[in-house]
Protein backbone atom coordinates (compact mmCIF):
# COMPACT_ATOMS: atom_id res chain seq x y z
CA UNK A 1 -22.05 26.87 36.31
CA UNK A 2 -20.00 26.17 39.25
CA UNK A 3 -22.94 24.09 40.72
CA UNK A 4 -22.58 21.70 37.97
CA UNK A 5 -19.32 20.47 38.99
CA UNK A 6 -17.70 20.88 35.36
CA UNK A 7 -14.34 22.62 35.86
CA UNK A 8 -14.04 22.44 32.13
CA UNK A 9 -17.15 24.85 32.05
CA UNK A 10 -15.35 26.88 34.25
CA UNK A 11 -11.95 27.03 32.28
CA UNK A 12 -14.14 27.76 29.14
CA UNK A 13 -16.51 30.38 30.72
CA UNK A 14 -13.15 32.23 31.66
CA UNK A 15 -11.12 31.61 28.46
CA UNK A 16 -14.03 33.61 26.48
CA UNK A 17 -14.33 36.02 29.24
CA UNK A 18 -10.35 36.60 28.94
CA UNK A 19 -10.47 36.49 24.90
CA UNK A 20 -13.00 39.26 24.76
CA UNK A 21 -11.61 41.40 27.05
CA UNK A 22 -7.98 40.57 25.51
CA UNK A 23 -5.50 37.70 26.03
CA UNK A 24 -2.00 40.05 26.55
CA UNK A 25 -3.89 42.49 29.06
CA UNK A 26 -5.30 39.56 30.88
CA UNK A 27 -2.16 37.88 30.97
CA UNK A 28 -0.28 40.36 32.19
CA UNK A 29 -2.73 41.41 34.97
CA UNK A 30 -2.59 37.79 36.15
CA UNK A 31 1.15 37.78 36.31
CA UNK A 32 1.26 35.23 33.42
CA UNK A 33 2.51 34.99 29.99
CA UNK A 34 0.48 34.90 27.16
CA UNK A 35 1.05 31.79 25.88
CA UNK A 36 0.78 30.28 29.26
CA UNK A 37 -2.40 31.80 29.48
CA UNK A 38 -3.78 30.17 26.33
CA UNK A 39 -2.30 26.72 27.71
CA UNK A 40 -3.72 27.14 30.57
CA UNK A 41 -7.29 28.29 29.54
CA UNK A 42 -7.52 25.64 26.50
CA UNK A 43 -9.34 22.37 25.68
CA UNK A 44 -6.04 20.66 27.76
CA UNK A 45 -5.77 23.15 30.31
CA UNK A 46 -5.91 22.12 33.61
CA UNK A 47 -4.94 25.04 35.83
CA UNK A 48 -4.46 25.13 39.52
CA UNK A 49 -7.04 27.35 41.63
CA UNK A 50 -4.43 30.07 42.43
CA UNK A 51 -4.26 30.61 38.81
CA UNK A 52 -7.96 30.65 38.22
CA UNK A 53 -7.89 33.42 41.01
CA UNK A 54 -5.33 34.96 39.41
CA UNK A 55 -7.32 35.19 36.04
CA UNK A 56 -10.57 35.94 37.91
CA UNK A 57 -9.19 39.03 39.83
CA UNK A 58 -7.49 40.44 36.46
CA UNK A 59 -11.16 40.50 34.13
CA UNK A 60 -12.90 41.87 36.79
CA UNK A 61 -14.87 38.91 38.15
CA UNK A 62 -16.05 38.34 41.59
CA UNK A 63 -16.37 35.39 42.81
CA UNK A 64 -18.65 34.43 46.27
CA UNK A 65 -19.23 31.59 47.84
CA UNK A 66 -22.70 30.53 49.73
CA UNK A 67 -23.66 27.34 51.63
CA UNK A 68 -25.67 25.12 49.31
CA UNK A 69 -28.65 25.33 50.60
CA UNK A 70 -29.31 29.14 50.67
CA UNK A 71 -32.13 30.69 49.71
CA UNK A 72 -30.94 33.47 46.98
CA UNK A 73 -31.00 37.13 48.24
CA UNK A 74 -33.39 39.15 47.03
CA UNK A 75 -31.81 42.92 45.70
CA UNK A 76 -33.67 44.94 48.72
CA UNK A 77 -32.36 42.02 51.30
CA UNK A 78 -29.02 42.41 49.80
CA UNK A 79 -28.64 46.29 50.01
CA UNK A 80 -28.99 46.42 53.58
């Protein structure tokens, strides 16, 4: 998803992520409202990377980074 380019896919992949797991716990784990939250996380929203951290950190998402052109690890490669 992120290798698309689309932040919007981004902001939408997290808004469902945050409505299933609940908007006011998500919110408040982020350190912002619930309404702000919605704003920020709907068709308009256009939130700044701190607050996609934020809302990453608070459902429970990890989020790593690789060069480009990196071969995927394979699970016995990556339990070393």
């Amino acid at each position: 998803m992120l290798a698309d380019g689309d932040p919007a896919e981004v902001r939408d992949a997290l808004d469902l992520v945050a409505r299933a797991q609940g908007m006011s716990q998500v919110a408040e784990s982020a350190g912002v409202t619930r309404q702000g939250l919605y704003k920020t996380l709907g068709e308009n929203g256009n939130p700044e990377f701190a607050t996609v951290l934020r809302i990453i950190t608070a459902t429970g998402i990890r989020l790593t980074a690789e060069p480009a052109g990196a071969k995927p690890k394979t699970k016995a490669a990556a339990s070393r």
